[in-house]
Structures are given as structure tokens and as C-alpha cells.
C-alpha atoms as a PDB file:
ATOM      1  CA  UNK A   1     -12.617 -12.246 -21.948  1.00  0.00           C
ATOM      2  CA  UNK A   2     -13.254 -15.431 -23.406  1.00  0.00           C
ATOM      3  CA  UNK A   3     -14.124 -14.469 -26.576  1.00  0.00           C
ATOM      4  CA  UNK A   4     -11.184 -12.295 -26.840  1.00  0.00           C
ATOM      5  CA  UNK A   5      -9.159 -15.881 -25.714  1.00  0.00           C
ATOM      6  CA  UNK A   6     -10.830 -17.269 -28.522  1.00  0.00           C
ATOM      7  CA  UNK A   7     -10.505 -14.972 -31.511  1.00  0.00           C
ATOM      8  CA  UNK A   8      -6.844 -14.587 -30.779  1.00  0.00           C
ATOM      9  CA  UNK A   9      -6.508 -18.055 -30.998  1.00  0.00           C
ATOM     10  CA  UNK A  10      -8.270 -18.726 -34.381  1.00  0.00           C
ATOM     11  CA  UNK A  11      -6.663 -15.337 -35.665  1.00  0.00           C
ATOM     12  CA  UNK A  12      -2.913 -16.927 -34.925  1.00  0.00           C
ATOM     13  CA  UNK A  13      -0.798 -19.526 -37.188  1.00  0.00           C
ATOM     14  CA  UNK A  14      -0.255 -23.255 -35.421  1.00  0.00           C
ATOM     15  CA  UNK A  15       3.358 -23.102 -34.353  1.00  0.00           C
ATOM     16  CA  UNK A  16       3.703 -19.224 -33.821  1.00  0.00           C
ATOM     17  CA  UNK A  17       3.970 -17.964 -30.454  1.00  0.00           C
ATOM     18  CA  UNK A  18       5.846 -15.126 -29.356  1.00  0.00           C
ATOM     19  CA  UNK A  19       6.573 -13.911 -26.028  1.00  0.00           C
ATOM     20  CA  UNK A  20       7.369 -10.741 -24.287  1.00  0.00           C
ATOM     21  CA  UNK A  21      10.981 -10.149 -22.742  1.00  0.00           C
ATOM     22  CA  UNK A  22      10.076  -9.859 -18.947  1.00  0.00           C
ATOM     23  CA  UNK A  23      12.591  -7.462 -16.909  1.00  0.00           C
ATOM     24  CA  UNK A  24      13.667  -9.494 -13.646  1.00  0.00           C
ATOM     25  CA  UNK A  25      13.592  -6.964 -10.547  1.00  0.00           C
ATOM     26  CA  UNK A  26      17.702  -6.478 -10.826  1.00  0.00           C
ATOM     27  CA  UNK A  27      17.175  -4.887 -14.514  1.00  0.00           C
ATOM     28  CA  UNK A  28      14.608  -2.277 -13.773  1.00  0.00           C
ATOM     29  CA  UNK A  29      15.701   1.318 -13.186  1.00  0.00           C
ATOM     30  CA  UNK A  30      13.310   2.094 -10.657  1.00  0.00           C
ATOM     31  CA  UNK A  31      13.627   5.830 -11.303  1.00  0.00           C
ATOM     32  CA  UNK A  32      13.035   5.993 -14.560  1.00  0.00           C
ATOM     33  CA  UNK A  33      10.011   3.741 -13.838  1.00  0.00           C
ATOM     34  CA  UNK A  34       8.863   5.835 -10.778  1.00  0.00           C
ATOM     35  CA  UNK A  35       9.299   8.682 -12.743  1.00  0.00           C
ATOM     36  CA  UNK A  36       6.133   7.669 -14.576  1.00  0.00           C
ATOM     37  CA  UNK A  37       3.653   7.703 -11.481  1.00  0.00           C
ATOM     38  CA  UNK A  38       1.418  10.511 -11.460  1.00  0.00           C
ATOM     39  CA  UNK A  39       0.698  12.556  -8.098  1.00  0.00           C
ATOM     40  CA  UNK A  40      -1.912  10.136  -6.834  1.00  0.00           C
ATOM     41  CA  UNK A  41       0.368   7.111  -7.082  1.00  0.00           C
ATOM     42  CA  UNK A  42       3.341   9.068  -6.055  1.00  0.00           C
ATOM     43  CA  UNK A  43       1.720   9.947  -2.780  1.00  0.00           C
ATOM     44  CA  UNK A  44       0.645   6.748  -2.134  1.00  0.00           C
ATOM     45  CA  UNK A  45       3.945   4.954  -3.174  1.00  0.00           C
ATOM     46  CA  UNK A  46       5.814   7.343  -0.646  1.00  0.00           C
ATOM     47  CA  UNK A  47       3.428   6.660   2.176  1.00  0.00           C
ATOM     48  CA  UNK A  48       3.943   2.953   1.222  1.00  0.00           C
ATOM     49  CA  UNK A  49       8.346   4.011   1.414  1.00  0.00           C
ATOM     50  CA  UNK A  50       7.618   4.959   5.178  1.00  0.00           C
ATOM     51  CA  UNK A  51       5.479   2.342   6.144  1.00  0.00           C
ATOM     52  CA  UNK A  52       6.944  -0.639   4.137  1.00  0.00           C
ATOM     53  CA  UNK A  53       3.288  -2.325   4.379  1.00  0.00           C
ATOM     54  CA  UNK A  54       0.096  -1.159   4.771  1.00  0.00           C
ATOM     55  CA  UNK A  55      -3.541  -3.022   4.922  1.00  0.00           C
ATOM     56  CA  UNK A  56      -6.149  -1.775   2.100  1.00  0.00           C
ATOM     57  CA  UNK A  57      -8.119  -0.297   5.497  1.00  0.00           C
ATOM     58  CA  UNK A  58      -5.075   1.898   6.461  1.00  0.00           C
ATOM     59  CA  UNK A  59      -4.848   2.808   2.722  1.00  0.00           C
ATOM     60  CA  UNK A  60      -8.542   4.139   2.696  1.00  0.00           C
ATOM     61  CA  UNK A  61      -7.782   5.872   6.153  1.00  0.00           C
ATOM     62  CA  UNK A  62      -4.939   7.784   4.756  1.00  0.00           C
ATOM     63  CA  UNK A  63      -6.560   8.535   1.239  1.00  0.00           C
ATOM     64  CA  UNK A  64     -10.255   9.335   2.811  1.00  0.00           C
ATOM     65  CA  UNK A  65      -9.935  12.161  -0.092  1.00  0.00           C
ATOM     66  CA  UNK A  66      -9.946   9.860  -2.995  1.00  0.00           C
ATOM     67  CA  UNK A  67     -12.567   8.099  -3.619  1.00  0.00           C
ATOM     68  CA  UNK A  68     -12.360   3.966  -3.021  1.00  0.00           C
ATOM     69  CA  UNK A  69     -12.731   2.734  -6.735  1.00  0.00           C
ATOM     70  CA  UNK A  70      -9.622   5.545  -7.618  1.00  0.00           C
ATOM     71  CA  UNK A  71      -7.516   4.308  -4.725  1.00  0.00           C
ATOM     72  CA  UNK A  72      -7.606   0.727  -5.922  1.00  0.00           C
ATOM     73  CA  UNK A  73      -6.980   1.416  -9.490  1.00  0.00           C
ATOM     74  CA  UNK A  74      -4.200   3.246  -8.780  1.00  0.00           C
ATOM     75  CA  UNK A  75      -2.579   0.877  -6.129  1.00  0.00           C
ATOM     76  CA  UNK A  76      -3.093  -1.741  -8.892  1.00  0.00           C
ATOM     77  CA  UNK A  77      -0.923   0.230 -11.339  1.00  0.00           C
ATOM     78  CA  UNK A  78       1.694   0.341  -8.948  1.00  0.00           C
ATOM     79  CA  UNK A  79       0.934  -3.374  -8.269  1.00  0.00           C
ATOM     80  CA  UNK A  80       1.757  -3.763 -11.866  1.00  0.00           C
ATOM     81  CA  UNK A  81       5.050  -1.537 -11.963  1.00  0.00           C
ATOM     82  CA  UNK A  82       5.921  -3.733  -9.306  1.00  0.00           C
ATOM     83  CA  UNK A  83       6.924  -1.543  -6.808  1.00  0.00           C
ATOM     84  CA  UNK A  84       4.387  -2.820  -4.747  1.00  0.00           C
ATOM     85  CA  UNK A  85       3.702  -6.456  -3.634  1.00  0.00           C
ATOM     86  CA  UNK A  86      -0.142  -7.577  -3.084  1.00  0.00           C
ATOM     87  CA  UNK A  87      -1.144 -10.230  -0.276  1.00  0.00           C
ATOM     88  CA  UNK A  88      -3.838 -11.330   2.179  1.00  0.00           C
ATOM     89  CA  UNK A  89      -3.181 -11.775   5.825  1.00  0.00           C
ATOM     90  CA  UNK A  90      -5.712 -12.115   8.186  1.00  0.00           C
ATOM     91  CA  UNK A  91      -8.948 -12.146   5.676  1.00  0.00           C
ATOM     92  CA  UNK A  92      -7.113  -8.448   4.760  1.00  0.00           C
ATOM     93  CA  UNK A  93      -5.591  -6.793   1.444  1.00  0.00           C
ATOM     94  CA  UNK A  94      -2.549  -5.905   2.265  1.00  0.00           C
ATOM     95  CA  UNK A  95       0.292  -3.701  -0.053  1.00  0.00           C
ATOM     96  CA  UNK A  96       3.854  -4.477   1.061  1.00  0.00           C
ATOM     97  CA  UNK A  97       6.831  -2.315  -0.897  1.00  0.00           C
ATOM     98  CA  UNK A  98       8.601  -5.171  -2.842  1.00  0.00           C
ATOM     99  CA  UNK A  99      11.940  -5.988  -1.546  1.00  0.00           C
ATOM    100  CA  UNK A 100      13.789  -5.248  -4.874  1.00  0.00           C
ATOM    101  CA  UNK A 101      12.858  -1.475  -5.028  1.00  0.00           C
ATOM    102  CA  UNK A 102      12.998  -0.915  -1.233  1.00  0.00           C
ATOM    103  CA  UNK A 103      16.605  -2.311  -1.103  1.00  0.00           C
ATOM    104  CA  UNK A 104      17.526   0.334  -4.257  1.00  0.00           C
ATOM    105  CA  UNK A 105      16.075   3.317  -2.942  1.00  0.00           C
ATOM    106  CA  UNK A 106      17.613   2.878   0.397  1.00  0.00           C
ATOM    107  CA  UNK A 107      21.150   2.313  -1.759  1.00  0.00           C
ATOM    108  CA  UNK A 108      19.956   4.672  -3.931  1.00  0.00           C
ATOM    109  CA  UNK A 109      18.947   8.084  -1.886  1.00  0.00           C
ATOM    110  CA  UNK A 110      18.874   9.707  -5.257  1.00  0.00           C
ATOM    111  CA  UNK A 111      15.153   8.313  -6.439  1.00  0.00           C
ATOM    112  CA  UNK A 112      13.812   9.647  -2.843  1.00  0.00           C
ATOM    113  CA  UNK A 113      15.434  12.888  -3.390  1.00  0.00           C
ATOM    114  CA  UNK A 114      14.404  13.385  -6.743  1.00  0.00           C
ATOM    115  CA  UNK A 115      10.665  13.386  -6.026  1.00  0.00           C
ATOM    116  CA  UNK A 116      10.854  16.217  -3.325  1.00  0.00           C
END
């Protein structure tokens, strides 16, 4: 990691940044987006829809069928999508649906429909 850090910054020109357009929640179309999850993260993002929050213990419960390293990987992709908020309470992980896409897919009855 650092010497990636490091060749990127003797590979770019003094002066020259450039930055990524970042989405704020209100812009993304969270079914085009959740049209993207595979099974796995679908399951797990619907379980998540029912819940609303869930500790990384309750997650394992649940998913006892996939396998630990799996399960995290893919919660972390839907970290990343941001459908899904990451936290700690109580010395435990735990995966709350982000406000944002809860608030559209219960305005919204459309995206649960469509995955049915």
C-alpha cells in the first residue's frame, strides 16, 4: 500500500490533481444500483430490508451456509454501494440499512417488487 502511495505520487505532475464526482445519497437510483448485486448480496440486502439492522453475529447465524470470509466480503460490497451503513455498538459489528435507500424503497415499492 505504501509503495503504491508512493509511485503514484512520483508518477504524477506538481499541480495536477483530479478528483472523482461523488453521487450524494439523493442522486443514486437505487434500482439500477441494486440491480447489480448478485444472489448472495441480494439475499443478504433483503434480510437487512426486514430487519433494518443486524449485528455481524446475527449475520453469520442467518448465513451459517456461506462461509465467514464470503459473508464479509460481500457485506463490504454492499457497504461500498452504500446501501448498507457499518458501525460498532457494544464491542459488536453491526450493518444498519442506510437511511437514504430505506426511505426510497419504502416510497418506492417498485425496487422491492422487482427482485421477487
Amino acid at each position: 500500500l505504501i509503495v503504491g502511495f508512493a509511485l503514484a505520487k512520483m508518477l504524477s505532475k506538481p499541480g495536477q490533481t483530479k478528483t472523482l464526482p461523488v453521487e450524494s445519497s439523493s442522486e443514486i437510483q437505487w434500482w439500477k444500483q441494486r440491480e447489480m448485486l448478485t444472489g448472495t448480496q441480494l439475499q443478504i440486502l433483503q434480510y437487512l430490508e426486514t430487519k433494518k439492522s443486524a449485528s455481524i453475529t446475527q449475520l453469520q447465524e442467518k448465513f451459517s451456509f456461506i462461509p465467514d470470509r464470503e459473508l464479509y466480503y460481500r457485506l463490504e460490497q454492499i457497504v461500498l454501494m452504500r446501501f448498507v451503513l457499518r458501525g460498532r455498538l457494544d464491542d459488536q459489528v453491526i450493518y444498519e440499512l442506510n437511511p437514504d435507500y430505506s426511505s426510497t424503497v419504502e416510497d418506492d415499492k417498485t425496487v422491492m417488487l422487482s427482485s421477487n
